[in-house]
C-alpha atoms as a PDB file:
ATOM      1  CA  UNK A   1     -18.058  56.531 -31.405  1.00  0.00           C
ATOM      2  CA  UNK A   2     -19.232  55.572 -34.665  1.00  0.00           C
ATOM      3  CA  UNK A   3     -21.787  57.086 -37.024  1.00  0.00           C
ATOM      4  CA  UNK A   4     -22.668  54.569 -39.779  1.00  0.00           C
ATOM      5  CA  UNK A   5     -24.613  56.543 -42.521  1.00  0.00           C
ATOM      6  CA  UNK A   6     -26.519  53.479 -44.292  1.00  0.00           C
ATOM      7  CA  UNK A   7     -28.306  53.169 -47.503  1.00  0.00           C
ATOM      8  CA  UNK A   8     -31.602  51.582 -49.246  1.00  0.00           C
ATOM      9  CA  UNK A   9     -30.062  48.238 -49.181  1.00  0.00           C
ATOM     10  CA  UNK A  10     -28.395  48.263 -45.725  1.00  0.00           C
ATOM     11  CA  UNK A  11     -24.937  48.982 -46.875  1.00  0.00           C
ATOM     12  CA  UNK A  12     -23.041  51.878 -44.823  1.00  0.00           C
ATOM     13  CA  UNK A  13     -20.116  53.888 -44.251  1.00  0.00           C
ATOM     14  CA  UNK A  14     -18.990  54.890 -41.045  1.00  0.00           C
ATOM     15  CA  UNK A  15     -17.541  58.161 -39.276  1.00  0.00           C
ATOM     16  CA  UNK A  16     -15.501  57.280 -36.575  1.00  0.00           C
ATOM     17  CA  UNK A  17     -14.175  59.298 -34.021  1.00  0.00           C
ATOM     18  CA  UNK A  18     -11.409  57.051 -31.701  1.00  0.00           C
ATOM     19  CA  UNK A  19     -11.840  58.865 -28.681  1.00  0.00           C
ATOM     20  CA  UNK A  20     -10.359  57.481 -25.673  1.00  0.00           C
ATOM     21  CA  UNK A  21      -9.547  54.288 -27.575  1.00  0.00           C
ATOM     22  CA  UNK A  22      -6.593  55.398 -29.043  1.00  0.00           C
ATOM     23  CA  UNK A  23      -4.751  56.798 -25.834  1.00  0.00           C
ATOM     24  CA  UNK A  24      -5.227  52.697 -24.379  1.00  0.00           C
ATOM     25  CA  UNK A  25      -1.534  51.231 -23.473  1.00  0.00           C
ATOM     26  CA  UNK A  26      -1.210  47.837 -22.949  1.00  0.00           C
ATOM     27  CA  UNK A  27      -0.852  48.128 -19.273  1.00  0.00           C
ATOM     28  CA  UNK A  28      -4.396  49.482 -19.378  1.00  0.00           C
ATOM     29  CA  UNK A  29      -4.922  45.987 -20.209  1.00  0.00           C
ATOM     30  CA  UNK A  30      -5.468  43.079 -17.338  1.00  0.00           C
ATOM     31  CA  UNK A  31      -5.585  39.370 -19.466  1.00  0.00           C
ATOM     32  CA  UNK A  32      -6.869  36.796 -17.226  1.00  0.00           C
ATOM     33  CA  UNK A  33      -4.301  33.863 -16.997  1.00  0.00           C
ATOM     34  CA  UNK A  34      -7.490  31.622 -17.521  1.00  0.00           C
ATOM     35  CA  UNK A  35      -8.554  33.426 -20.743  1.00  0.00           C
ATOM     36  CA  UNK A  36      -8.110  30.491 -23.689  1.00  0.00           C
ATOM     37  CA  UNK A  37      -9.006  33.440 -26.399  1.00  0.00           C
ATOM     38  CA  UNK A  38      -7.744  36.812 -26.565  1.00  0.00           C
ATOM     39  CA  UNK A  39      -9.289  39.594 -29.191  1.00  0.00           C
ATOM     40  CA  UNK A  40      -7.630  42.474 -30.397  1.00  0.00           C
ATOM     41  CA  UNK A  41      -8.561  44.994 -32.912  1.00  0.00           C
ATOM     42  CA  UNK A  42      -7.045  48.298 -34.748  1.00  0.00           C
ATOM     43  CA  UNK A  43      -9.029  50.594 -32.413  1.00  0.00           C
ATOM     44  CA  UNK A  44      -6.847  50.628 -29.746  1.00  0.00           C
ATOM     45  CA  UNK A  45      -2.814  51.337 -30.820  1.00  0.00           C
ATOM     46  CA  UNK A  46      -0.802  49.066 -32.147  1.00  0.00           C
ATOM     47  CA  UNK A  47       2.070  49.318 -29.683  1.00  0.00           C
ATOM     48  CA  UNK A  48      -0.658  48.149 -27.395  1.00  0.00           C
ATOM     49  CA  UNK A  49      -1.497  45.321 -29.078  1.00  0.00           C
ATOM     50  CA  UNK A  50       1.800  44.407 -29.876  1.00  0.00           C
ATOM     51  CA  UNK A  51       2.766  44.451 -26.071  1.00  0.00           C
ATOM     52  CA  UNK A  52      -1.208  42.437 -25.366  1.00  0.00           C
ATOM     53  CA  UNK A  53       0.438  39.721 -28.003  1.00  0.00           C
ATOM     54  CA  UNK A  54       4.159  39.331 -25.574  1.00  0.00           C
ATOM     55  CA  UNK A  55       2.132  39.126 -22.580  1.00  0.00           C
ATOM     56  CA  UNK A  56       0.414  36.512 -23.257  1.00  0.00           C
ATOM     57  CA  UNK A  57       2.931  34.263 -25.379  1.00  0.00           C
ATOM     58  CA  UNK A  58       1.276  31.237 -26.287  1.00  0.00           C
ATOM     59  CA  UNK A  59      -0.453  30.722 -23.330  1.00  0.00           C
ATOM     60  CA  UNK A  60      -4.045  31.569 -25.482  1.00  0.00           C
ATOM     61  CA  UNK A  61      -5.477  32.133 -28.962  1.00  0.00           C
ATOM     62  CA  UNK A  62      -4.957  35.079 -30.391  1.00  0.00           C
ATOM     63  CA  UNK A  63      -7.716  36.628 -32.981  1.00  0.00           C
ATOM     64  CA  UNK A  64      -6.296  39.848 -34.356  1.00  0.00           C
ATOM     65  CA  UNK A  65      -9.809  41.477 -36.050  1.00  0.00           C
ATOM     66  CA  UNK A  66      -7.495  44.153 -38.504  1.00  0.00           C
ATOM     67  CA  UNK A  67     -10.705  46.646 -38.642  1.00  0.00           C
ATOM     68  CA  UNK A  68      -9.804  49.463 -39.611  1.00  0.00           C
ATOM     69  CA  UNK A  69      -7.225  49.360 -42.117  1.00  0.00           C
ATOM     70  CA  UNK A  70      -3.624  49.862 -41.119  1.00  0.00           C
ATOM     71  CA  UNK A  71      -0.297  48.792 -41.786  1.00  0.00           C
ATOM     72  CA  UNK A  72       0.688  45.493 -39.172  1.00  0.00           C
ATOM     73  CA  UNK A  73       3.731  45.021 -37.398  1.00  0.00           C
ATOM     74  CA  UNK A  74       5.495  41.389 -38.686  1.00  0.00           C
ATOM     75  CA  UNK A  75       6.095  40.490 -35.367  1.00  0.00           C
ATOM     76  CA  UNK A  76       2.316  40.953 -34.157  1.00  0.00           C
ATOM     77  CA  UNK A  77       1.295  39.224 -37.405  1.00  0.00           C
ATOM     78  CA  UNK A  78       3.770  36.157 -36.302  1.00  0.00           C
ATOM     79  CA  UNK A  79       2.106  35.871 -33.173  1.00  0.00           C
ATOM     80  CA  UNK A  80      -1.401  35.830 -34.369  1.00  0.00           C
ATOM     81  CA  UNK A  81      -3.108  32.834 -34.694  1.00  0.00           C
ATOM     82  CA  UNK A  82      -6.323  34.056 -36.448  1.00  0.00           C
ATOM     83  CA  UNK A  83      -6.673  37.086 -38.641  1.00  0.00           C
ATOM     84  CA  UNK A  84      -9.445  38.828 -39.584  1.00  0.00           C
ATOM     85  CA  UNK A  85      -9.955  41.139 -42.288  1.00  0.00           C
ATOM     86  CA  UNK A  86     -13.004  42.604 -45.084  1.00  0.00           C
ATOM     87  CA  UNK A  87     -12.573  43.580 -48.384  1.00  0.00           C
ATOM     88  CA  UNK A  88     -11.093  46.844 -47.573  1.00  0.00           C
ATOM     89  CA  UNK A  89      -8.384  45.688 -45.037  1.00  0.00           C
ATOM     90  CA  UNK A  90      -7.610  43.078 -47.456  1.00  0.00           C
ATOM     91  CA  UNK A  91      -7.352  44.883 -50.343  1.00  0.00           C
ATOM     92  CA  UNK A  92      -4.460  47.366 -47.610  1.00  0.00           C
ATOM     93  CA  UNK A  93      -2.694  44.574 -46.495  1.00  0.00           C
ATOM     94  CA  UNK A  94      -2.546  42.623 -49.645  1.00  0.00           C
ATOM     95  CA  UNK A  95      -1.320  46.054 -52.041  1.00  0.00           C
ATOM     96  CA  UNK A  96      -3.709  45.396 -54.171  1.00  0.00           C
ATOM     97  CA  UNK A  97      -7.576  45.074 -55.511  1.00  0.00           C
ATOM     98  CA  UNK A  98      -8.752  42.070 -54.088  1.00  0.00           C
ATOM     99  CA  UNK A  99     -12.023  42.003 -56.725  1.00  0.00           C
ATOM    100  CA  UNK A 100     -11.950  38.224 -58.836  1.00  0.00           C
ATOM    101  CA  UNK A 101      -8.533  37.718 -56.986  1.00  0.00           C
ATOM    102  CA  UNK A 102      -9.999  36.813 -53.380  1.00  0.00           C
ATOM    103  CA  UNK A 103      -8.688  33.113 -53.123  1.00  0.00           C
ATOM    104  CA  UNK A 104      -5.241  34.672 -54.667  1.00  0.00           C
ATOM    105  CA  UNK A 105      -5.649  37.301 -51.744  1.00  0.00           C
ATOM    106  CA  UNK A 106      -6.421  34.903 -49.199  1.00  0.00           C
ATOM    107  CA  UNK A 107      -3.401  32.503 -49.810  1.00  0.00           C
ATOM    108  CA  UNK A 108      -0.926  35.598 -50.029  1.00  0.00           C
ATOM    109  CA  UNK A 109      -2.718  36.985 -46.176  1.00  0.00           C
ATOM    110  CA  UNK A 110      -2.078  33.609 -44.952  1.00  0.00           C
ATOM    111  CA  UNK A 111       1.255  33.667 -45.397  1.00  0.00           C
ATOM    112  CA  UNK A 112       1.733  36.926 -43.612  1.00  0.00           C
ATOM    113  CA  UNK A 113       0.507  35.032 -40.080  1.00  0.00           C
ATOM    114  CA  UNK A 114       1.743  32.012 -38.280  1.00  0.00           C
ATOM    115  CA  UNK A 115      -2.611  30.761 -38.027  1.00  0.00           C
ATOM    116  CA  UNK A 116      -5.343  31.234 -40.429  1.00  0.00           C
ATOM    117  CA  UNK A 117      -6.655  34.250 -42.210  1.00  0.00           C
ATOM    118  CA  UNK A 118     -10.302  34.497 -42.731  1.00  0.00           C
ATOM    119  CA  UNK A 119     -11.551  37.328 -45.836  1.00  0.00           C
ATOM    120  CA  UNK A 120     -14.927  38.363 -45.279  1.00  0.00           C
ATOM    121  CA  UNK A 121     -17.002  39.229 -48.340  1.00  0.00           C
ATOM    122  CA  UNK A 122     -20.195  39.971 -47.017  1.00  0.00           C
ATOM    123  CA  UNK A 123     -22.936  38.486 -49.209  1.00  0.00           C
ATOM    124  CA  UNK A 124     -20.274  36.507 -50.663  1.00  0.00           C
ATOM    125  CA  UNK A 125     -19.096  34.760 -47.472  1.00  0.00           C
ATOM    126  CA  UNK A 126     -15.666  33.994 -46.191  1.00  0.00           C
ATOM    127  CA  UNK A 127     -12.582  32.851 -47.591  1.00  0.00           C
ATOM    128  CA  UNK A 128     -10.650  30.653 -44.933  1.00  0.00           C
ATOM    129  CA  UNK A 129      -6.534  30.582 -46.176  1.00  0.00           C
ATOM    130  CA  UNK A 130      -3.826  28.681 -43.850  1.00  0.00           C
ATOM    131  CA  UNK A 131      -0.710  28.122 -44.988  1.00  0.00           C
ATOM    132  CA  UNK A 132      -0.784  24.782 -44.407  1.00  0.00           C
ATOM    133  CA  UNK A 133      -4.125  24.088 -45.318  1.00  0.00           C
ATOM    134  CA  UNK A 134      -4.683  25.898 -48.618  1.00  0.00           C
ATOM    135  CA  UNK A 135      -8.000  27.842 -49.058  1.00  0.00           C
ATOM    136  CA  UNK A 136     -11.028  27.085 -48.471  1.00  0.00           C
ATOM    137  CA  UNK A 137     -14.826  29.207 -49.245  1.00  0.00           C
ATOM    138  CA  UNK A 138     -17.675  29.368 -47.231  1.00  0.00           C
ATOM    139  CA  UNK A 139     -21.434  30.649 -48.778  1.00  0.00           C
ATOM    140  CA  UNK A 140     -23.237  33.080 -46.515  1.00  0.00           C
ATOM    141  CA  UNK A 141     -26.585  32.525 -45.337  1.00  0.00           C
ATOM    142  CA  UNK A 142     -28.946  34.603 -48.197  1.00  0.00           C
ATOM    143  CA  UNK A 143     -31.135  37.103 -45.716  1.00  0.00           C
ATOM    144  CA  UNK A 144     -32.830  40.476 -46.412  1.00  0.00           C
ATOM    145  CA  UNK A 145     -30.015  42.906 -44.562  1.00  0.00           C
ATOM    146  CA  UNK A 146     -31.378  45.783 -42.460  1.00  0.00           C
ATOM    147  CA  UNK A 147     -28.348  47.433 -42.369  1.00  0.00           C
ATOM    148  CA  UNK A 148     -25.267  45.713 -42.164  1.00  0.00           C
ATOM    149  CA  UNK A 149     -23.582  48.093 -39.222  1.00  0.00           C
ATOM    150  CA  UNK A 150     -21.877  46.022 -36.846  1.00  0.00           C
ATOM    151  CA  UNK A 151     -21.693  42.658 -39.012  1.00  0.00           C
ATOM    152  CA  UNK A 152     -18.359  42.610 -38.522  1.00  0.00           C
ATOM    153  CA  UNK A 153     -18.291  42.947 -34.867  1.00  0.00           C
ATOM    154  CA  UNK A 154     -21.110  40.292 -34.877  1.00  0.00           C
ATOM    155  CA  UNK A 155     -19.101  37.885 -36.482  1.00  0.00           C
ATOM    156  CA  UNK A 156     -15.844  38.564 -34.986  1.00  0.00           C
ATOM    157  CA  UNK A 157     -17.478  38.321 -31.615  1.00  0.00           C
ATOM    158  CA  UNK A 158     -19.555  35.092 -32.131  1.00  0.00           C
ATOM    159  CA  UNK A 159     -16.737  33.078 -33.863  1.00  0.00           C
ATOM    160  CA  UNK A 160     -14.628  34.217 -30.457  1.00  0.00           C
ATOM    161  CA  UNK A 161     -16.935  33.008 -28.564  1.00  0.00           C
ATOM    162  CA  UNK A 162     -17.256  29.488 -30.268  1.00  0.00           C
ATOM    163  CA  UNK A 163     -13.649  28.598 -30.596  1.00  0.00           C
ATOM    164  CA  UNK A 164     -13.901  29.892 -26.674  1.00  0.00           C
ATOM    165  CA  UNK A 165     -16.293  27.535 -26.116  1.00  0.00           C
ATOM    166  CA  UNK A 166     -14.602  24.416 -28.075  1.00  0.00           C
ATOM    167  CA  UNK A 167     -15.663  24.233 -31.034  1.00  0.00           C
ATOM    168  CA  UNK A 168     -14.113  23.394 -33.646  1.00  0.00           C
ATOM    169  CA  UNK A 169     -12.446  26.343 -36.388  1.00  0.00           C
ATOM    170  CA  UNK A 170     -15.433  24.834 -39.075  1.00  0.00           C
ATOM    171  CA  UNK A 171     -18.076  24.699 -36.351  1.00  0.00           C
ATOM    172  CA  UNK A 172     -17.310  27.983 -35.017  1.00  0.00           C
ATOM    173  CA  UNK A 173     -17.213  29.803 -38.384  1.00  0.00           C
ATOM    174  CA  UNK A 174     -20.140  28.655 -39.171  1.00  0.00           C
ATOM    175  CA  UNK A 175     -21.417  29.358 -35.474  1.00  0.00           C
ATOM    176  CA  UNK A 176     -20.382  33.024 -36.279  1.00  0.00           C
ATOM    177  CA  UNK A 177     -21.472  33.037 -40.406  1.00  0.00           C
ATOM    178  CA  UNK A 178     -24.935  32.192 -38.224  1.00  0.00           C
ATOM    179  CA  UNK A 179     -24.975  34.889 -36.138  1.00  0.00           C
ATOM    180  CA  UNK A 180     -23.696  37.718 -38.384  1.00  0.00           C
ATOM    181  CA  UNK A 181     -26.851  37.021 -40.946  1.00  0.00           C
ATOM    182  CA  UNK A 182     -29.175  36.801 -38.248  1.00  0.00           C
ATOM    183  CA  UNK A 183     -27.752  40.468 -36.908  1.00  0.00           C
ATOM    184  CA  UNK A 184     -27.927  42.294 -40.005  1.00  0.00           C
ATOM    185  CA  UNK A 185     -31.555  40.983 -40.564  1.00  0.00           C
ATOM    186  CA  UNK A 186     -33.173  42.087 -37.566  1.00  0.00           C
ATOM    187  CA  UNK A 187     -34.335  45.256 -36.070  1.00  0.00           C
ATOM    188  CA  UNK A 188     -31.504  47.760 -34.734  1.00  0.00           C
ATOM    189  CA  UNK A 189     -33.960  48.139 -31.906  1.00  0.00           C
ATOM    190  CA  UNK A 190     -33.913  44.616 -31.229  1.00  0.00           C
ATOM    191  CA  UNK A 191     -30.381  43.106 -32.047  1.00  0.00           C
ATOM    192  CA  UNK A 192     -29.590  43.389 -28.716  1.00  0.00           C
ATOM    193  CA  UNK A 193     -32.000  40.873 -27.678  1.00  0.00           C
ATOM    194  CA  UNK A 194     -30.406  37.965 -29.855  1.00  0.00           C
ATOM    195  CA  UNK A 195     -29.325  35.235 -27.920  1.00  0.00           C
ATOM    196  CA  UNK A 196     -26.868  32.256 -28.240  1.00  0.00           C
ATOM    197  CA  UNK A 197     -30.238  30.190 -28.689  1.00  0.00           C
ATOM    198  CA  UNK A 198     -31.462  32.842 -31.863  1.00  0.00           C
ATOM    199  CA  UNK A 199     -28.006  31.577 -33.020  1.00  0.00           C
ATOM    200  CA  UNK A 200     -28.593  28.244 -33.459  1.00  0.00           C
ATOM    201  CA  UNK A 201     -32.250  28.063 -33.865  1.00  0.00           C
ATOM    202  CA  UNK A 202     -31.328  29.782 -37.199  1.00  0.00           C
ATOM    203  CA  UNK A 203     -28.591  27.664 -38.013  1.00  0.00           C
ATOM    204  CA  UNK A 204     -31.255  24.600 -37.662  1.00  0.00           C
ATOM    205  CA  UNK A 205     -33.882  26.300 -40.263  1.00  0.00           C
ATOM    206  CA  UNK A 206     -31.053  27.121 -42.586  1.00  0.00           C
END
């Protein structure tokens, strides 16, 4: 359970209470040998996820959302192909303030995984770092924010979905940028009546 406490501007802070998540063990878990994405996140334990990561080898893309902040096994962070952090879990993994030093941040997160590391920054956008690659910055869309409660999750799950679906890393970031905007500018009552069509009719009158 969560209980997001948000402000005039649709900024929050959340109290959350784990709950059965955190007893989860990986054999909990049942990954379908079809699934081409798997999804993990620091609700569950990290022994869990570690064991998630084994199972499935490199039989599937593995997005490792690091909400909340904690300390990451090297070996899970080896197997990862996509990380995901905010501000604040950027700022714990990285040792250090993040604030005018994002693209810095970025490159050194990057490092840390075998894939790419994306740094969301809200308003700001996303920072997209690969090792390989360099970094790279994508603007957000500029929309009135309701609250922005579950942006992360909207994103997270959206760009899952995409790179699920084929797209492209580019295509699906944007795909998930897209989605995230749209979330935190509508209605709690009615954000869960957004659609994959929503989606992209916003990303066409962007």
């Amino acid at each position: 359970m969560s209980v997001a406490i948000v402000d005039s501007r649709g900024a929050y802070q959340a109290v959350v209470v784990s709950g059965v998540a955190a007893s989860l063990e990986a054999c909990d878990v049942a990954v379908p040998e079809s699934a081409g994405v798997i999804l993990l996140q620091n609700e569950i334990p990290a022994a869990a996820n570690l064991e998630i990561a084994r199972k499935i080898a490199e039989r599937a893309t593995l997005i490792l959302n690091a909400a909340p902040a904690r300390s990451l096994d090297p070996e899970l962070l080896d197997r990862v192909d996509l990380l995901i952090v905010n501000r604040v879990e950027a700022r714990h993994l990285a040792g250090a303030d993040i604030a005018g030093r994002e693209i810095a941040v970025a490159g050194r997160l990057a490092a840390l995984c075998r894939g790419r590391v994306i740094v969301t920054l809200g308003e700001g956008g996303l920072i997209i770092g690969c090792r390989h690659d360099g970094v790279r910055k994508f603007p957000a869309h500029a929309v009135t924010a309701v609250s922005t409660h579950g942006a992360g999750d909207a994103f997270v799950g959206a760009l899952a979905a995409g790179l699920a679906g084929g797209q492209a890393m580019d295509d699906a970031v944007r795909f998930a940028q897209a989605a995230a905007a749209l979330f935190v500018s509508t209605s709690v009552e009615d954000r869960a009546r957004l659609t994959r069509r929503d989606v992209l009719a916003f990303l066409s009158a962007s």
